[in-house]
N, C-alpha and C. Protein backbone atom coordinates (compact mmCIF):
# COMPACT_ATOMS: atom_id res chain seq x y z
N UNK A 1 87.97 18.69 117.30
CA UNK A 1 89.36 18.40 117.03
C UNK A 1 90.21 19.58 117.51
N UNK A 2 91.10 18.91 118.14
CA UNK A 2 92.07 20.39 119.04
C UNK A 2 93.48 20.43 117.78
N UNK A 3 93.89 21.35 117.22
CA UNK A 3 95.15 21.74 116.93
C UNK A 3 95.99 22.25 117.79
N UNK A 4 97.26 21.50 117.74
CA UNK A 4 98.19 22.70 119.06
C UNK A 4 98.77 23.55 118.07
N UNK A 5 98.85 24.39 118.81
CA UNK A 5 99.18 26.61 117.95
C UNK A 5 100.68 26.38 118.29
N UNK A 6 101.38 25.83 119.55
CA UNK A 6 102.91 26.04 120.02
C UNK A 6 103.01 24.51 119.98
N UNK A 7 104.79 24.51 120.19
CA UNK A 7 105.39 23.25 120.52
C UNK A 7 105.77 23.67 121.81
N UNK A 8 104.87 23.17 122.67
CA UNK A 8 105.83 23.61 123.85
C UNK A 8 106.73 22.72 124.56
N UNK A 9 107.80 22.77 125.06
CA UNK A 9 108.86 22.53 125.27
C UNK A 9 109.25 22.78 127.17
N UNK A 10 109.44 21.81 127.61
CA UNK A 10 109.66 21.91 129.05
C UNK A 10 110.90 22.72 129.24
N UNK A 11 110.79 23.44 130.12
CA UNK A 11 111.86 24.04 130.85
C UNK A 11 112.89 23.56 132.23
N UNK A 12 114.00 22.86 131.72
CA UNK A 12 114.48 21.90 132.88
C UNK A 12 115.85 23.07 133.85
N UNK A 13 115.40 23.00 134.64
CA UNK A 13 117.14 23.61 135.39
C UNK A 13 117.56 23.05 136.14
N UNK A 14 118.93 23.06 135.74
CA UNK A 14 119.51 22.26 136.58
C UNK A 14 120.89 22.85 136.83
N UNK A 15 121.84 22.18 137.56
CA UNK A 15 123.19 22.73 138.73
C UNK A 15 123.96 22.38 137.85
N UNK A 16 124.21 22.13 136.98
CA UNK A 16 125.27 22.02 136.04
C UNK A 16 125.75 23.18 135.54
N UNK A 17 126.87 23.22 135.16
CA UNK A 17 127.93 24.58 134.85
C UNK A 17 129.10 24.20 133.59
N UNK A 18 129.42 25.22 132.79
CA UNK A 18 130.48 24.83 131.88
C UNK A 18 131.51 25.22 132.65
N UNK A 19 132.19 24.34 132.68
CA UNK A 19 133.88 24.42 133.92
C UNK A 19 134.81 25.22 132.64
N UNK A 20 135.40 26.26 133.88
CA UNK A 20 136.29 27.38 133.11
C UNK A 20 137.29 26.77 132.34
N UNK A 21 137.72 25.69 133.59
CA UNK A 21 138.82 24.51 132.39
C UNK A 21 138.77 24.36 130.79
N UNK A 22 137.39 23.89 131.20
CA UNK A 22 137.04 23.38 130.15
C UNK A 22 136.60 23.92 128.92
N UNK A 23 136.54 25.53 128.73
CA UNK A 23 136.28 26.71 128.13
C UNK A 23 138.30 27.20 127.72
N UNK A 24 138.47 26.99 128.97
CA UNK A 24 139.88 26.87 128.61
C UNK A 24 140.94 26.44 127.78
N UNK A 25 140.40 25.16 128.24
CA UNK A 25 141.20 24.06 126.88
C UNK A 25 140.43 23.88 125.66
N UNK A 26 139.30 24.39 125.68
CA UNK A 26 138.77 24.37 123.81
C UNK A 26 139.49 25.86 123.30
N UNK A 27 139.56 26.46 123.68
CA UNK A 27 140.11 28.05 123.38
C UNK A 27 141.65 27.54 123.10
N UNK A 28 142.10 27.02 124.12
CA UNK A 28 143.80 26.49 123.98
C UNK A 28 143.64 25.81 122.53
N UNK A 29 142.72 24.59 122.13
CA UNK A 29 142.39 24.00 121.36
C UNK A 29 142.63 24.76 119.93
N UNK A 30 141.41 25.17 119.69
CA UNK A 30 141.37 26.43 118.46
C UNK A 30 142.53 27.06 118.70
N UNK A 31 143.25 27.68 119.46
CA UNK A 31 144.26 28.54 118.89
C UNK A 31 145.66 27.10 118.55
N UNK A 32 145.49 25.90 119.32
CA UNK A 32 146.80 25.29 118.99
C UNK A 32 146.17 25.13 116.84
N UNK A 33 145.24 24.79 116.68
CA UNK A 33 145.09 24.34 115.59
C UNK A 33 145.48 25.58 114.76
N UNK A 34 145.14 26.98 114.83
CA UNK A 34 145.13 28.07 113.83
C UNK A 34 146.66 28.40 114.03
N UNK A 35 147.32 28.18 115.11
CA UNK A 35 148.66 28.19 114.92
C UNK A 35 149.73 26.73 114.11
N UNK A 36 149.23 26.12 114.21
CA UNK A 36 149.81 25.22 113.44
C UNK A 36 149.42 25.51 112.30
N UNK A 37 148.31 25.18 111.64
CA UNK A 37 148.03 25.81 110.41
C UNK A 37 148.92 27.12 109.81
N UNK A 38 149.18 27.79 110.68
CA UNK A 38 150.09 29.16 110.22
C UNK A 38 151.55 28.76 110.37
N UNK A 39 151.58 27.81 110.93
CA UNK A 39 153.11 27.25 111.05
C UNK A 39 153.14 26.90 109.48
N UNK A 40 152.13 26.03 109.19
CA UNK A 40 152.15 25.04 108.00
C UNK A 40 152.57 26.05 106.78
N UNK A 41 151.77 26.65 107.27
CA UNK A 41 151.65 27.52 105.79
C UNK A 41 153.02 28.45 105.52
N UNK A 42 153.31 29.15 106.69
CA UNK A 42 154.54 29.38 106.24
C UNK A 42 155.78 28.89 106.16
N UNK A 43 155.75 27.58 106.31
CA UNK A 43 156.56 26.85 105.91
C UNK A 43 156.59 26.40 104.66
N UNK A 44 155.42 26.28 104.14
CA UNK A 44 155.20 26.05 102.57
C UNK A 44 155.42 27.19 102.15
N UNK A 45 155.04 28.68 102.12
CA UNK A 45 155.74 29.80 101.67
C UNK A 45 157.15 30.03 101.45
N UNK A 46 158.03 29.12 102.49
CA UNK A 46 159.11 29.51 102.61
C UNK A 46 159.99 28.25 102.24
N UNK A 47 159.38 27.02 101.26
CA UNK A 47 159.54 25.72 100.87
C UNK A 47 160.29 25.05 101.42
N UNK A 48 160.22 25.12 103.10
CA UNK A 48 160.53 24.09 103.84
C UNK A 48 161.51 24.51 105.02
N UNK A 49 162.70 26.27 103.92
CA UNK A 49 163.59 26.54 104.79
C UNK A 49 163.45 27.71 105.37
N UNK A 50 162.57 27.54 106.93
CA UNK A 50 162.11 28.51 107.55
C UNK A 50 163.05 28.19 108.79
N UNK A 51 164.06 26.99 109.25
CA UNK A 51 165.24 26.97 109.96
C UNK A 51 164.25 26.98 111.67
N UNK A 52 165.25 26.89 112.37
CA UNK A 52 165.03 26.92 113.37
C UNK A 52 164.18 27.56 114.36
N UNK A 53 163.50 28.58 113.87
CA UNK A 53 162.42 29.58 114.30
C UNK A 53 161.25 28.47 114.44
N UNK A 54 160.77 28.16 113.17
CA UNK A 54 159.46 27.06 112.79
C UNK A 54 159.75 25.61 114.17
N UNK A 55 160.68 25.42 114.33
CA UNK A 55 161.09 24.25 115.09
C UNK A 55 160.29 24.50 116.51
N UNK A 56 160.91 25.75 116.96
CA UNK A 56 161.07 26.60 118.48
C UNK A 56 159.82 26.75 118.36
N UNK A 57 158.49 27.30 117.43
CA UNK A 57 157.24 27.53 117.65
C UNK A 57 156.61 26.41 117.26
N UNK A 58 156.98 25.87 116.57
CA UNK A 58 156.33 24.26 116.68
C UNK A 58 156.48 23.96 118.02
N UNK A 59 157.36 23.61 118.84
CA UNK A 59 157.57 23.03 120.25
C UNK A 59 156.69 23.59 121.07
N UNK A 60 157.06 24.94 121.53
CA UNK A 60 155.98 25.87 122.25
C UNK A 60 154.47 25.77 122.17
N UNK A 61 153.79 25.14 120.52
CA UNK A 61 152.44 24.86 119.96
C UNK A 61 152.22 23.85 120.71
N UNK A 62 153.25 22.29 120.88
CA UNK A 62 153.20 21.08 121.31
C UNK A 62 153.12 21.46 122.58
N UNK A 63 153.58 21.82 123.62
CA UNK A 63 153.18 22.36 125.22
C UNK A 63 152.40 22.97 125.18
N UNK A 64 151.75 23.71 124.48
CA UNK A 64 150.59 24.72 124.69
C UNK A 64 149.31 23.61 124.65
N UNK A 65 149.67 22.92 123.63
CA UNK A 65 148.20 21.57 123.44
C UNK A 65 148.45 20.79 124.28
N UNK A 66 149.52 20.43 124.81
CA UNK A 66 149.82 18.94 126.12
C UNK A 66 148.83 19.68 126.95
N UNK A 67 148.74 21.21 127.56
CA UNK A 67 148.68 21.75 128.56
C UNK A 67 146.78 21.80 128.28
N UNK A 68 146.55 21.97 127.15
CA UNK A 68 145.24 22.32 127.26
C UNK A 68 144.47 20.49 127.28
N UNK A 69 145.48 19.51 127.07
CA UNK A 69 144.76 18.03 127.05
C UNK A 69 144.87 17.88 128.32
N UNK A 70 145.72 18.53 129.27
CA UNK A 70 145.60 18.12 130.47
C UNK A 70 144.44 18.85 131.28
N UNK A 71 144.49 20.16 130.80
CA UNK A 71 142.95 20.85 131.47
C UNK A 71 141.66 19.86 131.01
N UNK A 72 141.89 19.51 130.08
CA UNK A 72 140.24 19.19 129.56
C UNK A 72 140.60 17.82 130.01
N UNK A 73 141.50 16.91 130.50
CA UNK A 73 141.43 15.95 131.08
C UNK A 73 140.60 15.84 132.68
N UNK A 74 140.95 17.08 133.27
CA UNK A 74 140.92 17.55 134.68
C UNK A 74 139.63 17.74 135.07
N UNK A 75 139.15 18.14 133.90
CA UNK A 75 137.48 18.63 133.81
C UNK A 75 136.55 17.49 134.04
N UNK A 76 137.12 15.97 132.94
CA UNK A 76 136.23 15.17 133.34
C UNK A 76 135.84 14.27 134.48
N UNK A 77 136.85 15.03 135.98
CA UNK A 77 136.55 14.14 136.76
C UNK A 77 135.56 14.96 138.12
N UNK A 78 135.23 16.16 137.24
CA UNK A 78 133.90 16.72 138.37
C UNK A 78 132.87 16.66 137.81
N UNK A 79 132.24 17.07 139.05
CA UNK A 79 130.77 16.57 138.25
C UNK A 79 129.89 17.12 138.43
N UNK A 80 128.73 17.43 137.69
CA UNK A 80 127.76 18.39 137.31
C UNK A 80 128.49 19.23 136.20
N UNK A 81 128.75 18.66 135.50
CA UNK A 81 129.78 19.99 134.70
C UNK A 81 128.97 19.29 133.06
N UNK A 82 128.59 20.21 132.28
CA UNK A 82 128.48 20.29 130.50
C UNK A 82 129.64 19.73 130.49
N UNK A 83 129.66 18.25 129.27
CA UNK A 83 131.04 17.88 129.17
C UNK A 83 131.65 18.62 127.81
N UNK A 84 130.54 19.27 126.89
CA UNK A 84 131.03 19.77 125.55
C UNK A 84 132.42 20.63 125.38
N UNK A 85 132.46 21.52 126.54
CA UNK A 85 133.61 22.04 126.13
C UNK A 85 135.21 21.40 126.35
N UNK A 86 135.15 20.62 127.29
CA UNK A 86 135.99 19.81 127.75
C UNK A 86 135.95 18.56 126.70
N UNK A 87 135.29 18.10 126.17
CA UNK A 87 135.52 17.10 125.09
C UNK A 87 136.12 17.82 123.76
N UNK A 88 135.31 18.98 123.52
CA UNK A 88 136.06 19.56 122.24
C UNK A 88 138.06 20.10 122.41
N UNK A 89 138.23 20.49 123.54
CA UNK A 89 139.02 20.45 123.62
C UNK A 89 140.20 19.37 123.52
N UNK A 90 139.46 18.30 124.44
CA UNK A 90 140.95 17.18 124.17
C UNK A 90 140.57 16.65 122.94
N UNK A 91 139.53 16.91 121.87
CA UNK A 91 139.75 16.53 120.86
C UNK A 91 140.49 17.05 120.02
N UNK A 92 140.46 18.69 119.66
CA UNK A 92 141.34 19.82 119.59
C UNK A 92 142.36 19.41 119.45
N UNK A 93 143.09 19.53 120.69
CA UNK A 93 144.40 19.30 121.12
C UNK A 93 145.12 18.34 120.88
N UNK A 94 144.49 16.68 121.30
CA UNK A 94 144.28 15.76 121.08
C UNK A 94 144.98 15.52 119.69
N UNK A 95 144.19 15.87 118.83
CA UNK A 95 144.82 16.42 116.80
C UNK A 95 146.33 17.09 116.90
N UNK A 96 146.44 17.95 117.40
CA UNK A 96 146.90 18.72 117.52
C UNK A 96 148.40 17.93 117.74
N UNK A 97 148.37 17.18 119.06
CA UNK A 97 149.25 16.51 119.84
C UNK A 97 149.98 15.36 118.55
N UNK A 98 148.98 15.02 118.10
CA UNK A 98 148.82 13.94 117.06
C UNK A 98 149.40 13.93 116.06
N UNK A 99 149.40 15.15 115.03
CA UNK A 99 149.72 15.59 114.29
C UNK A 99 151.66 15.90 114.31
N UNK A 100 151.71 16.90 115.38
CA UNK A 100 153.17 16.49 115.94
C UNK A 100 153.63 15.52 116.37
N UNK A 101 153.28 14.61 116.25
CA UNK A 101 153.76 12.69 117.02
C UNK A 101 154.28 12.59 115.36
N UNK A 102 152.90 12.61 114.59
CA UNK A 102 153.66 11.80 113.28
C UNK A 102 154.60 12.62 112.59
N UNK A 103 154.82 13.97 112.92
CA UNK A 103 155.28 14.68 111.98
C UNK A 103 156.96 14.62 112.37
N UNK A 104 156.84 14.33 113.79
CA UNK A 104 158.33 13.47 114.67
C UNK A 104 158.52 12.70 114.23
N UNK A 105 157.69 11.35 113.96
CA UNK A 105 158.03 10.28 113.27
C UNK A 105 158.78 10.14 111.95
N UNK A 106 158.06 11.38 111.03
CA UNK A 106 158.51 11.10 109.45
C UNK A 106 159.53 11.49 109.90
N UNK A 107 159.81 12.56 110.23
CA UNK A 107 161.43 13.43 110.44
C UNK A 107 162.37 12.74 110.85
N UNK A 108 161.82 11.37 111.45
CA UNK A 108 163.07 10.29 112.25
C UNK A 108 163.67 9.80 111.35
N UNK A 109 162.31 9.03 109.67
CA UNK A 109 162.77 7.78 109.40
C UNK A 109 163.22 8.53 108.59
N UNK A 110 162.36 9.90 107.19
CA UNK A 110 163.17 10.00 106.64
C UNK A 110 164.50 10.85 106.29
C-alpha cells in the first residue's frame, strides 16, 4: 500500500498579466469607498451642516469613480489579462457610482 507524503500540485505558466488598469481602478475603487465613508461620517459629525465643501468633494469622489469604472471597463476588452482586479474595481466603483445616483435621487424628491 503506497501513502502519498505531498499533495503535489501542477505548476501551470502562462502569458497572462494583471493589467495596470486594472490595479488602477481597484486602488481608484478602495480609495472612492474610504472617501465617501469619510464624507459620511463627517457629515454625521457635523449633523448634516457641513455646506458646500461636502457637496464639491462629494462631486470630485463621483468623477474619481466614473473614471476608475471606465479603466476597469477598458481592461475587459484585452486579453490574456487576470480579470480580478478589473472586476473588483468596477464593482468598487460601480457602489460607489450607485450610492451617489440614489443619494441624488432622495435629495430631488425630498
Amino acid at each position: 500500500m503506497k501513502i502519498p507524503f505531498f499533495n503535489r500540485r501542477r505548476i501551470l505558466f502562462t502569458d497572462k498579466v494583471h493589467p495596470k488598469q486594472g490595479i488602477l481602478s481597484a486602488v481608484i475603487g478602495v480609495g472612492a469607498v474610504v472617501f465617501m465613508l469619510f464624507l459620511f461620517h463627517q457629515s454625521d459629525q457635523r449633523d448634516g451642516a457641513w455646506g458646500i465643501q461636502a457637496a464639491y468633494l462629494g462631486f470630485l469622489n463621483l468623477i474619481l469613480a466614473i473614471a476608475g469604472e471606465i479603466l476597469g471597463i477598458r481592461c475587459f476588452k484585452m486579453e490574456e489579462i487576470y480579470p480580478t482586479t478589473p472586476r473588483m474595481g468596477c464593482v468598487l466603483n460601480g457602489v460607489v457610482i450607485l450610492v451617489y445616483f440614489i443619494l441624488y435621487i432622495t435629495g430631488i424628491f425630498m
